[in-house]
C-alpha atoms as a PDB file:
ATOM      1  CA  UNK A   1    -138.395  96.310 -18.330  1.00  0.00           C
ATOM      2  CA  UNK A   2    -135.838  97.722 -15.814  1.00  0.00           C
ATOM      3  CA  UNK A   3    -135.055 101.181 -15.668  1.00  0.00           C
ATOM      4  CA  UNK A   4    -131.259 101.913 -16.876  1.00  0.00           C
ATOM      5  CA  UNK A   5    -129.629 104.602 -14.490  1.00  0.00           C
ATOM      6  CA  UNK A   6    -128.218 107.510 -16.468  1.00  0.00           C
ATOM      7  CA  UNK A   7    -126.542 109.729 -14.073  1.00  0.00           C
ATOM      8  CA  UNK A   8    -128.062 113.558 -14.252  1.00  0.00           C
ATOM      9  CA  UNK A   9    -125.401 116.648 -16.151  1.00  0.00           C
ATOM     10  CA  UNK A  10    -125.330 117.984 -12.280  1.00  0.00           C
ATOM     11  CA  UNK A  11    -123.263 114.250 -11.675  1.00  0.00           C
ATOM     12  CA  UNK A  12    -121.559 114.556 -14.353  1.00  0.00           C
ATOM     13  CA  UNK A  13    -120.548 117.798 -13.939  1.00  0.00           C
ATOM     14  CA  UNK A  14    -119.406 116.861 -10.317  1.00  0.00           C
ATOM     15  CA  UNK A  15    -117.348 114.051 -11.288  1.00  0.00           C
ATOM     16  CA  UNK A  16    -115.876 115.680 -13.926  1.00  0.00           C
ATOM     17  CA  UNK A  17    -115.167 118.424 -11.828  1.00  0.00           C
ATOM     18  CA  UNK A  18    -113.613 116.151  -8.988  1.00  0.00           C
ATOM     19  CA  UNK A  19    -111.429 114.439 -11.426  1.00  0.00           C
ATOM     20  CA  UNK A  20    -109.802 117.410 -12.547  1.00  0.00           C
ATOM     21  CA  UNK A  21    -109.499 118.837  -8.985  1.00  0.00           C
ATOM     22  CA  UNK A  22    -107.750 115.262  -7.618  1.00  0.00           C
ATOM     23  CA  UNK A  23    -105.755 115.140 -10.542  1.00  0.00           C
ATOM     24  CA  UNK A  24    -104.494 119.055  -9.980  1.00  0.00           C
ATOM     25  CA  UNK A  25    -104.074 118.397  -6.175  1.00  0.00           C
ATOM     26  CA  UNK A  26    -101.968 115.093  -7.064  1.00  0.00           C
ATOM     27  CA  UNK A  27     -99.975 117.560 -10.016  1.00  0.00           C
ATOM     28  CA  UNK A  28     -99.387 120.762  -7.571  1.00  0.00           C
ATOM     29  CA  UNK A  29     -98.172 117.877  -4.734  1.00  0.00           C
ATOM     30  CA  UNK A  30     -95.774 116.163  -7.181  1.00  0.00           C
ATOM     31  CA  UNK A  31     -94.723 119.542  -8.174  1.00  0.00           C
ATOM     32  CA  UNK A  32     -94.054 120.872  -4.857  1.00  0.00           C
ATOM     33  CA  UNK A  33     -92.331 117.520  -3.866  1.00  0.00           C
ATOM     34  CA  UNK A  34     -90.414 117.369  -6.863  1.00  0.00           C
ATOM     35  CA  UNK A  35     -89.600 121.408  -6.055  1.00  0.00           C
ATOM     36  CA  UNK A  36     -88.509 120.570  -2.320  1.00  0.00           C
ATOM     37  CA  UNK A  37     -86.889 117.546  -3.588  1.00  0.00           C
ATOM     38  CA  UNK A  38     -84.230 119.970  -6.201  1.00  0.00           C
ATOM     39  CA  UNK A  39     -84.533 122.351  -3.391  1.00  0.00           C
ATOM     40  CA  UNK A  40     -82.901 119.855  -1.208  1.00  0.00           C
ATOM     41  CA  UNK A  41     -80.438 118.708  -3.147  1.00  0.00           C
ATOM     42  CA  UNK A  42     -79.459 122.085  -4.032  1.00  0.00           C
ATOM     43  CA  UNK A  43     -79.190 123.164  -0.313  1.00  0.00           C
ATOM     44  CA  UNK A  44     -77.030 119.899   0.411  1.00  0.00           C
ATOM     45  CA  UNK A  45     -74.714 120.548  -2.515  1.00  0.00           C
ATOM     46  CA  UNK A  46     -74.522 123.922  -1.001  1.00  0.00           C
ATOM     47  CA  UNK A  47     -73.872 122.347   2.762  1.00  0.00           C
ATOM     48  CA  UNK A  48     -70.928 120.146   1.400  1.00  0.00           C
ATOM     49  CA  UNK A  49     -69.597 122.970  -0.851  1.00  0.00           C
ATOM     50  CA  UNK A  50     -69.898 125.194   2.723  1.00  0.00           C
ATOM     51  CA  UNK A  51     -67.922 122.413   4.829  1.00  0.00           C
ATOM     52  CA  UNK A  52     -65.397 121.655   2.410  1.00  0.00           C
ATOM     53  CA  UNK A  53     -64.625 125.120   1.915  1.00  0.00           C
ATOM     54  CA  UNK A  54     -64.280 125.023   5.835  1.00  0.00           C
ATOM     55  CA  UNK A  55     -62.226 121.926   5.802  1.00  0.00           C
ATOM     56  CA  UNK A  56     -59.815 123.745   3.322  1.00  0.00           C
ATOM     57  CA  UNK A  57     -59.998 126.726   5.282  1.00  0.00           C
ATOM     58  CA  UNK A  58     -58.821 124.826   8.261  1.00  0.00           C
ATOM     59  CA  UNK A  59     -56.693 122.984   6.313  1.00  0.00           C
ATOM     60  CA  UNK A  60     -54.804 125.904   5.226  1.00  0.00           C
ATOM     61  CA  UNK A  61     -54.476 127.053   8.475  1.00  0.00           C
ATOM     62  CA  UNK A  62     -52.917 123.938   9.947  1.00  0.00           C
ATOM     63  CA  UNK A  63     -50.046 124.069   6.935  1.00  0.00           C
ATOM     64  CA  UNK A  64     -49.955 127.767   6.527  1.00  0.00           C
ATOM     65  CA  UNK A  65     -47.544 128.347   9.588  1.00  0.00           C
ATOM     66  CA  UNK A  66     -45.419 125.716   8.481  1.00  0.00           C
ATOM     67  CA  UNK A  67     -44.879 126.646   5.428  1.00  0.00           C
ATOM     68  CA  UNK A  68     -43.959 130.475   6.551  1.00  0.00           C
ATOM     69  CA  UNK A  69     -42.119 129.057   8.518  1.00  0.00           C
ATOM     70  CA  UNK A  70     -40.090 127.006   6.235  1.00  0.00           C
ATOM     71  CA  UNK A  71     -39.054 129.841   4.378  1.00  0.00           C
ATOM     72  CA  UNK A  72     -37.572 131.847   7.582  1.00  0.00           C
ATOM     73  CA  UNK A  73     -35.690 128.743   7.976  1.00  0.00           C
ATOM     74  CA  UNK A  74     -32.406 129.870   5.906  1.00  0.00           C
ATOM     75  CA  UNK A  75     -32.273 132.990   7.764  1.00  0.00           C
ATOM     76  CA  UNK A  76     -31.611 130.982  11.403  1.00  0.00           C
ATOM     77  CA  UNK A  77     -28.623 129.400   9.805  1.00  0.00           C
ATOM     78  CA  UNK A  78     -25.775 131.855  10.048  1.00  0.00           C
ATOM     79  CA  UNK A  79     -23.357 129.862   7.850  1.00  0.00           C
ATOM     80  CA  UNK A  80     -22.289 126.588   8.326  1.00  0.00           C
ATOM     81  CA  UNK A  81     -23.822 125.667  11.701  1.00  0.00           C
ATOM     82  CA  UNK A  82     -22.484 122.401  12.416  1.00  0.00           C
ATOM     83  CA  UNK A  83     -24.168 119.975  15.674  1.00  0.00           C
ATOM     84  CA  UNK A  84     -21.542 118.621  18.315  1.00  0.00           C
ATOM     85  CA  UNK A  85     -22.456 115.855  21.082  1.00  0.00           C
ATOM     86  CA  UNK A  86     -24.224 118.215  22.975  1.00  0.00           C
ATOM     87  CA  UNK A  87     -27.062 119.046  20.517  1.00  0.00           C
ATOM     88  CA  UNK A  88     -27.222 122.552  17.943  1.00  0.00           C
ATOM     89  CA  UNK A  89     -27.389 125.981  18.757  1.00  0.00           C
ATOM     90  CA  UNK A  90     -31.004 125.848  16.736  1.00  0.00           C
ATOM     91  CA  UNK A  91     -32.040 123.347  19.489  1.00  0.00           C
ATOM     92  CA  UNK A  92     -33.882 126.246  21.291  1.00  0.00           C
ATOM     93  CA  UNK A  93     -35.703 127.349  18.385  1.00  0.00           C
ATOM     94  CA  UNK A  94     -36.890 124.286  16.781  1.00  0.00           C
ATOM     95  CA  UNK A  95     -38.247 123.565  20.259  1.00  0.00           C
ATOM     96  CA  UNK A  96     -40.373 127.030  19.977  1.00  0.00           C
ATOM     97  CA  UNK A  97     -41.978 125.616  17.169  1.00  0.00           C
ATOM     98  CA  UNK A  98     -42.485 121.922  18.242  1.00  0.00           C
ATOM     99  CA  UNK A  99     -44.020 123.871  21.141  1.00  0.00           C
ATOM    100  CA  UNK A 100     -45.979 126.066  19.079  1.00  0.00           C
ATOM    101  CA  UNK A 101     -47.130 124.377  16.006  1.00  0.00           C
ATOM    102  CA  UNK A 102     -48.158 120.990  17.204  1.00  0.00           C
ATOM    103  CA  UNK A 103     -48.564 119.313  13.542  1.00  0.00           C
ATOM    104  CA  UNK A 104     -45.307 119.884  13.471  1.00  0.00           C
ATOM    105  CA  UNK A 105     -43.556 116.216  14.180  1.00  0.00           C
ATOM    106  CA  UNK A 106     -39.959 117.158  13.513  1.00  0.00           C
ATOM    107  CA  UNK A 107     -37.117 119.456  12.776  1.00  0.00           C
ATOM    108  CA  UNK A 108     -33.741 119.123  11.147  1.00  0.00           C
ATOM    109  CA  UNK A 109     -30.994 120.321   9.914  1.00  0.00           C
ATOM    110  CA  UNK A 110     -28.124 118.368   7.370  1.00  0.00           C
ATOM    111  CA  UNK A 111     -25.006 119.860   6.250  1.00  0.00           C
ATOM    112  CA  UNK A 112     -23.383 119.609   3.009  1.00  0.00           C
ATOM    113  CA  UNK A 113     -20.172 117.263   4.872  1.00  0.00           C
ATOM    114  CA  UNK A 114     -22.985 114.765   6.112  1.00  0.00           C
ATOM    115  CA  UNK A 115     -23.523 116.264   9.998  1.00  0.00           C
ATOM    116  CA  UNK A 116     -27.050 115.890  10.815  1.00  0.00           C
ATOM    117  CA  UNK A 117     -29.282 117.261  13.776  1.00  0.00           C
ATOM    118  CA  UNK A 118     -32.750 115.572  14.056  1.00  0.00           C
ATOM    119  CA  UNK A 119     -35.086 117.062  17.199  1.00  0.00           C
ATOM    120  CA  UNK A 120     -38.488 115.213  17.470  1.00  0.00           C
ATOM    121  CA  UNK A 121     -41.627 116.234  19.520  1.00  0.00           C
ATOM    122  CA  UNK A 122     -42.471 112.587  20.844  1.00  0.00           C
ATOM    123  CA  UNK A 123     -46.148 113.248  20.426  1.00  0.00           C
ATOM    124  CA  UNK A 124     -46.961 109.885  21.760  1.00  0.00           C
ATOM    125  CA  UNK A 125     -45.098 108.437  18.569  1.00  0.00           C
ATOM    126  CA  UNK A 126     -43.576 105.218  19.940  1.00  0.00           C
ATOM    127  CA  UNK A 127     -41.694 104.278  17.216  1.00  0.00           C
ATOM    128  CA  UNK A 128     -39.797 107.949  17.368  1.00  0.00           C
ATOM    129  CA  UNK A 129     -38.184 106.028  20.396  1.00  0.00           C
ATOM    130  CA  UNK A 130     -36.262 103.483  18.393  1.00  0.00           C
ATOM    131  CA  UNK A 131     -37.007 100.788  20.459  1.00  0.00           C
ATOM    132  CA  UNK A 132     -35.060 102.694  23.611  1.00  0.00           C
ATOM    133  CA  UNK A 133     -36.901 102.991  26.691  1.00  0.00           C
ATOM    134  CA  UNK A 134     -38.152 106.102  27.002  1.00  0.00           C
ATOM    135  CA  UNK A 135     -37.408 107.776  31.042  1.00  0.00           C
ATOM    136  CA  UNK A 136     -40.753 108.930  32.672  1.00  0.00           C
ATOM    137  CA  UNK A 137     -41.599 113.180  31.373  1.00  0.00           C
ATOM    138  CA  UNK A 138     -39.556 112.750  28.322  1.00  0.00           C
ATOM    139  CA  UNK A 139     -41.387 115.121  25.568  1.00  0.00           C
ATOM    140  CA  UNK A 140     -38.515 115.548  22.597  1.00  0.00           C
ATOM    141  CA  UNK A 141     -35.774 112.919  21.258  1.00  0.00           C
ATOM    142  CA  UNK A 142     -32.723 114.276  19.768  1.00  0.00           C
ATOM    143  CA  UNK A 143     -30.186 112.465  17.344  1.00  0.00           C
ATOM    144  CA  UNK A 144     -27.183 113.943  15.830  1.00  0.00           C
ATOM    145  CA  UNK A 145     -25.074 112.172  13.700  1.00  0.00           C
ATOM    146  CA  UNK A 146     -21.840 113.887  13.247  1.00  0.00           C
ATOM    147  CA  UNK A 147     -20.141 112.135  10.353  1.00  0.00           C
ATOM    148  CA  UNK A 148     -17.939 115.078   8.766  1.00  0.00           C
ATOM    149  CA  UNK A 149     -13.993 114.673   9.292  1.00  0.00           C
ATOM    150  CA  UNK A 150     -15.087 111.597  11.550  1.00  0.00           C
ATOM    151  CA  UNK A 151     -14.672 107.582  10.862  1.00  0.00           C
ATOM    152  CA  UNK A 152     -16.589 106.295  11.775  1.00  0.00           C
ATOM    153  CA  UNK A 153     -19.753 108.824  12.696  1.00  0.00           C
ATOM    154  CA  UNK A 154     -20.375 109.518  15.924  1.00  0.00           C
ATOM    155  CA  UNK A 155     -24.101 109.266  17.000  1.00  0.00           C
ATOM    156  CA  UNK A 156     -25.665 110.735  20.121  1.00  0.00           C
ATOM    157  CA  UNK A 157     -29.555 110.158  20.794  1.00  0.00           C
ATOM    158  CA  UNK A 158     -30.843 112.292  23.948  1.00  0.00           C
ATOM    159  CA  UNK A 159     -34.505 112.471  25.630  1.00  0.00           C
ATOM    160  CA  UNK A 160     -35.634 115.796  26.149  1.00  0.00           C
ATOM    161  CA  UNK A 161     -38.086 117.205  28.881  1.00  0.00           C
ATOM    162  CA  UNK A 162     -40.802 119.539  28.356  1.00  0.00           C
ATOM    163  CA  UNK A 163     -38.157 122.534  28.711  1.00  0.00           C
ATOM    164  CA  UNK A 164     -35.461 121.346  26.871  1.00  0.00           C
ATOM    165  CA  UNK A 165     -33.712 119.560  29.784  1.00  0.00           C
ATOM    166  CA  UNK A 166     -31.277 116.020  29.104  1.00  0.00           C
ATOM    167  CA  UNK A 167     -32.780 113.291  30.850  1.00  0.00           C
ATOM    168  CA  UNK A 168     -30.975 110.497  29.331  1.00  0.00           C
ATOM    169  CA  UNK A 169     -28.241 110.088  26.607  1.00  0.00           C
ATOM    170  CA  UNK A 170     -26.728 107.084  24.626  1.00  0.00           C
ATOM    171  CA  UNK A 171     -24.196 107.176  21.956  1.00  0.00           C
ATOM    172  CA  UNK A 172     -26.144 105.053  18.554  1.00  0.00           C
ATOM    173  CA  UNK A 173     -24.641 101.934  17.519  1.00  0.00           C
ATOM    174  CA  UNK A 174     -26.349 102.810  14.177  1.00  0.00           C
ATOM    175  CA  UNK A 175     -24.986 105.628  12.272  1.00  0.00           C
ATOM    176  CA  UNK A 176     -25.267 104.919   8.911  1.00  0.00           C
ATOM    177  CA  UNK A 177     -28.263 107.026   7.871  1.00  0.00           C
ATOM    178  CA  UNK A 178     -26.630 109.789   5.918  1.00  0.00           C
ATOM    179  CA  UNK A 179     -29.238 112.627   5.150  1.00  0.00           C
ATOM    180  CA  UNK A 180     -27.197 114.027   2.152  1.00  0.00           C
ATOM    181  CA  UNK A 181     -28.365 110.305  -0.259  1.00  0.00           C
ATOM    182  CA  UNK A 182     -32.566 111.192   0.695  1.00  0.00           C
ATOM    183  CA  UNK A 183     -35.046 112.694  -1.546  1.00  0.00           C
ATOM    184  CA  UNK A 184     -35.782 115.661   0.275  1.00  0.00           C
ATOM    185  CA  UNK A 185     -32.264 116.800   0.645  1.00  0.00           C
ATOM    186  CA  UNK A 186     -31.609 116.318  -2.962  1.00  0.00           C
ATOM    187  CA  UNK A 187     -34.890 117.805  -4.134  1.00  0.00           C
ATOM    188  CA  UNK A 188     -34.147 120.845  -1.252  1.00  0.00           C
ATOM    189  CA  UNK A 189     -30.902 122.044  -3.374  1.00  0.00           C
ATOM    190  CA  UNK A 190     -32.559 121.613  -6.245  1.00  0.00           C
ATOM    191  CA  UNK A 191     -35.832 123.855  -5.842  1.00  0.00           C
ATOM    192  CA  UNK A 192     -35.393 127.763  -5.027  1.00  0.00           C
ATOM    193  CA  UNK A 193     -38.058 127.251  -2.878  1.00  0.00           C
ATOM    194  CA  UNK A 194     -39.957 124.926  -0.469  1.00  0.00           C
ATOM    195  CA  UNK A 195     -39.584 121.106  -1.609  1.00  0.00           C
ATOM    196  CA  UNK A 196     -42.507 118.842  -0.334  1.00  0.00           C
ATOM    197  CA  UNK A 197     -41.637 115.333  -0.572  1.00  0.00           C
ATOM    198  CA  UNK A 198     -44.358 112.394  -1.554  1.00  0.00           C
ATOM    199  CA  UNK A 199     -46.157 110.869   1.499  1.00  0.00           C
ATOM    200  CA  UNK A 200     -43.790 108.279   2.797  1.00  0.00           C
ATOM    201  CA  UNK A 201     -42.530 107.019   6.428  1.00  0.00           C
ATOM    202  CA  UNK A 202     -41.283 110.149   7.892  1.00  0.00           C
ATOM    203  CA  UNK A 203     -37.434 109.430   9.286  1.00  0.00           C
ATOM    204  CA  UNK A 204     -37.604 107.522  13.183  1.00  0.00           C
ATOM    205  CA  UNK A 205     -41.169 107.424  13.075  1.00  0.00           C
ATOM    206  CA  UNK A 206     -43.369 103.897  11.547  1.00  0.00           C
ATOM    207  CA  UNK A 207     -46.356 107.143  11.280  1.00  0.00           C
ATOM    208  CA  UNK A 208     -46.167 108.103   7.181  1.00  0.00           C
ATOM    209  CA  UNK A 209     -46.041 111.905   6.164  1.00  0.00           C
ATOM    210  CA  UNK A 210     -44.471 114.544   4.426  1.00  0.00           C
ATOM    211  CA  UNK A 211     -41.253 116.380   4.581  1.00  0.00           C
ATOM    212  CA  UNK A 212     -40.783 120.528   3.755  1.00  0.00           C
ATOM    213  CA  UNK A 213     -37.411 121.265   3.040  1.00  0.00           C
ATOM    214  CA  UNK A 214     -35.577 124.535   2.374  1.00  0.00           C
ATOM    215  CA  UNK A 215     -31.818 124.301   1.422  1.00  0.00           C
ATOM    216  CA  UNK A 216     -29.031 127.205   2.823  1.00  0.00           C
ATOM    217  CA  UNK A 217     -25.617 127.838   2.461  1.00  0.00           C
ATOM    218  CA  UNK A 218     -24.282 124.906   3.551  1.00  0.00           C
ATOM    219  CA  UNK A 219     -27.315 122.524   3.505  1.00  0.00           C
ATOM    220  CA  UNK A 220     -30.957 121.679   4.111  1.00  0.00           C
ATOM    221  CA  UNK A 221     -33.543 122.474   7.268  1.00  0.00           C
ATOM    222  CA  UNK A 222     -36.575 121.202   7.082  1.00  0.00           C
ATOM    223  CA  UNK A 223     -39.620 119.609   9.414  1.00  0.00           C
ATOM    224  CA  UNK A 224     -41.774 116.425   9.367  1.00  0.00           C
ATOM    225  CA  UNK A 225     -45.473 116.367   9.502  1.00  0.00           C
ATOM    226  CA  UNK A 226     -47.090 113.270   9.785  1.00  0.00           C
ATOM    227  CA  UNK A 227     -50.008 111.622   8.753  1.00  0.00           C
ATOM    228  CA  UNK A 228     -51.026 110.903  12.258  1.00  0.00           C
ATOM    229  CA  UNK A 229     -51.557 114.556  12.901  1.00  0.00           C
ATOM    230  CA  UNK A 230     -53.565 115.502  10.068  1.00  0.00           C
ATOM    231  CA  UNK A 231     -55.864 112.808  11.725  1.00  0.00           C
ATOM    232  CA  UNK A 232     -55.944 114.341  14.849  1.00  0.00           C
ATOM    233  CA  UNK A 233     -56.891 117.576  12.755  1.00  0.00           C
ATOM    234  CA  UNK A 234     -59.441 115.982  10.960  1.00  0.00           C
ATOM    235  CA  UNK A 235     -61.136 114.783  14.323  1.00  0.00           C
ATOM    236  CA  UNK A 236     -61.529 118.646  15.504  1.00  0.00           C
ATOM    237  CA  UNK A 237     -63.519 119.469  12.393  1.00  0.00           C
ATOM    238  CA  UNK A 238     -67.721 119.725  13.095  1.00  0.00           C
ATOM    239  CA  UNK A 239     -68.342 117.162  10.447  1.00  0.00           C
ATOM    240  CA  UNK A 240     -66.575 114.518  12.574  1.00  0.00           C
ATOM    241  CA  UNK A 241     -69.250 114.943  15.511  1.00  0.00           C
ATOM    242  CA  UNK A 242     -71.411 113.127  13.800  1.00  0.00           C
ATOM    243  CA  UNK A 243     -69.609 110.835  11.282  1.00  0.00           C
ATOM    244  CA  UNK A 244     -65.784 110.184   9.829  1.00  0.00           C
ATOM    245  CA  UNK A 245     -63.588 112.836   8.161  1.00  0.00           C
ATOM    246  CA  UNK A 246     -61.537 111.463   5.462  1.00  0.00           C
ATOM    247  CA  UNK A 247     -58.293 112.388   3.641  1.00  0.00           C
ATOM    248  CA  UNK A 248     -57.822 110.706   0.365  1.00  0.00           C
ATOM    249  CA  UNK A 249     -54.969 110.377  -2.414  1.00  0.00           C
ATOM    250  CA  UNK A 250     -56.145 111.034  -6.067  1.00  0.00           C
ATOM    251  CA  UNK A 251     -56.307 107.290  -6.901  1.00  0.00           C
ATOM    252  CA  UNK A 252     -58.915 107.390  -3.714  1.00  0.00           C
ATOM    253  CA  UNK A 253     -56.422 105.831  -1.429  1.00  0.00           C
ATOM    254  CA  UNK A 254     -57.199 106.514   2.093  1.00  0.00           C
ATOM    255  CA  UNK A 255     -54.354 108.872   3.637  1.00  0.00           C
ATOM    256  CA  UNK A 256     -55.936 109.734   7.182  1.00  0.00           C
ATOM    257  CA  UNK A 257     -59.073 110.019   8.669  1.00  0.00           C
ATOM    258  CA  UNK A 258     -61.003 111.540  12.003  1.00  0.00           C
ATOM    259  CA  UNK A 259     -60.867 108.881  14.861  1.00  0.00           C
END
């Protein structure tokens, strides 16, 4: 008759012993990668929390200027300051600010009896051209439009060097744009402080953006950032090094985004 092998207490003991200590190994491991698992995810919500706070940060500080800017607008217009073919006595300022606040794309001015002054930092913006050849170091494009006690309007579109020079000057064949029927003039008068328009094509310029607007005694100033800059902007923040930046709408429409 064969012998049947019963293992000794001493085995028993053993792999009862082993069993337990596998099966605590393989619980302490799933707890410590479950542990480092939340730990991760906690320190990632904390990363994106971090940058996004940065990205509004630098956000901020992009728009910022502008907008204290905006509200020191009023103050430059002594009265009714009206353009004539030779530009606006503002010319010299709004050209400080092109110069310094480079997400700025343009500055204007529109008076209550429908004169309108226009000066726009070209920016590499083609379509700020008009479809007129623009002359070799040309950096700004002015319009004025100078409509009141005139028929019909006179127009005047002059390219601008880097120091505020004429380089070239046509009269417009087009000078029915009057800024006194758009939104932002209208919404200007109508707020007591600074009106932002919806995103829409910014005025001479294919690029979409928004308008600030601050009205005066006598009429509206106001400047043009466009779309095209925030993505520039976007492209300078750390997150871009190593993927895309995006700026949406709240219906998740894409608005700009790092190149």
């Amino acid at each position: 008759m064969a012998t049947r092998w019963r293992p000794s207490i001493a085995q028993v003991l053993f792999a009862a012993i082993l069993a337990i200590s596998v099966a605590t190994v393989g619980a302490v491991t799933l707890y410590w990668r479950h542990t480092a698992h939340d730990e991760a995810l906690v320190a990632a919500h904390q990363a994106l929390a971090a940058a996004a706070e940065n990205a509004r940060l630098s956000a901020d500080a992009l728009v910022d200027p502008v907008i204290t800017m905006i509200g020191l607008l009023p103050h430059w217009a002594d009265g009714d300051i009206a353009p004539g073919p030779n530009g606006h006595a503002l010319r010299d300022r709004f050209l400080a600010v092109l110069r310094d606040l480079p997400q700025v794309s343009d500055m204007f001015i529109a008076l209550d009896g429908g004169d309108y002054y226009r000066l726009t930092a070209l920016h590499g913006h083609s379509a700020a051209a008009g479809g007129a050849v623009v002359p070799a170091g040309a950096a700004f494009l002015e319009r004025v439009i100078l409509r009141d006690g005139r028929a019909p309007p006179l127009g005047i579109e002059r390219h601008l060097d880097a120091d505020g020079a004429s380089l070239r000057a046509r009269q417009l064949a087009d000078t029915a744009y009057d800024p006194r029927t758009r939104p932002w003039f209208e919404g200007a008068l109508e707020e007591d402080h600074v009106y932002r328009s919806p995103i829409r094509p910014v005025a001479g310029s294919a690029d979409p953006g928004v308008t600030l607007a601050h009205a005066f005694a006598g009429g509206v100033l106001g400047v043009d950032i466009t779309l095209d800059d925030f993505g520039h902007f976007l492209a300078t923040l750390p997150q871009a090094r190593t993927g895309a930046v995006a700026l949406l709408d709240r219906e998740a429409g894409l608005l700009a985004r790092s190149s």
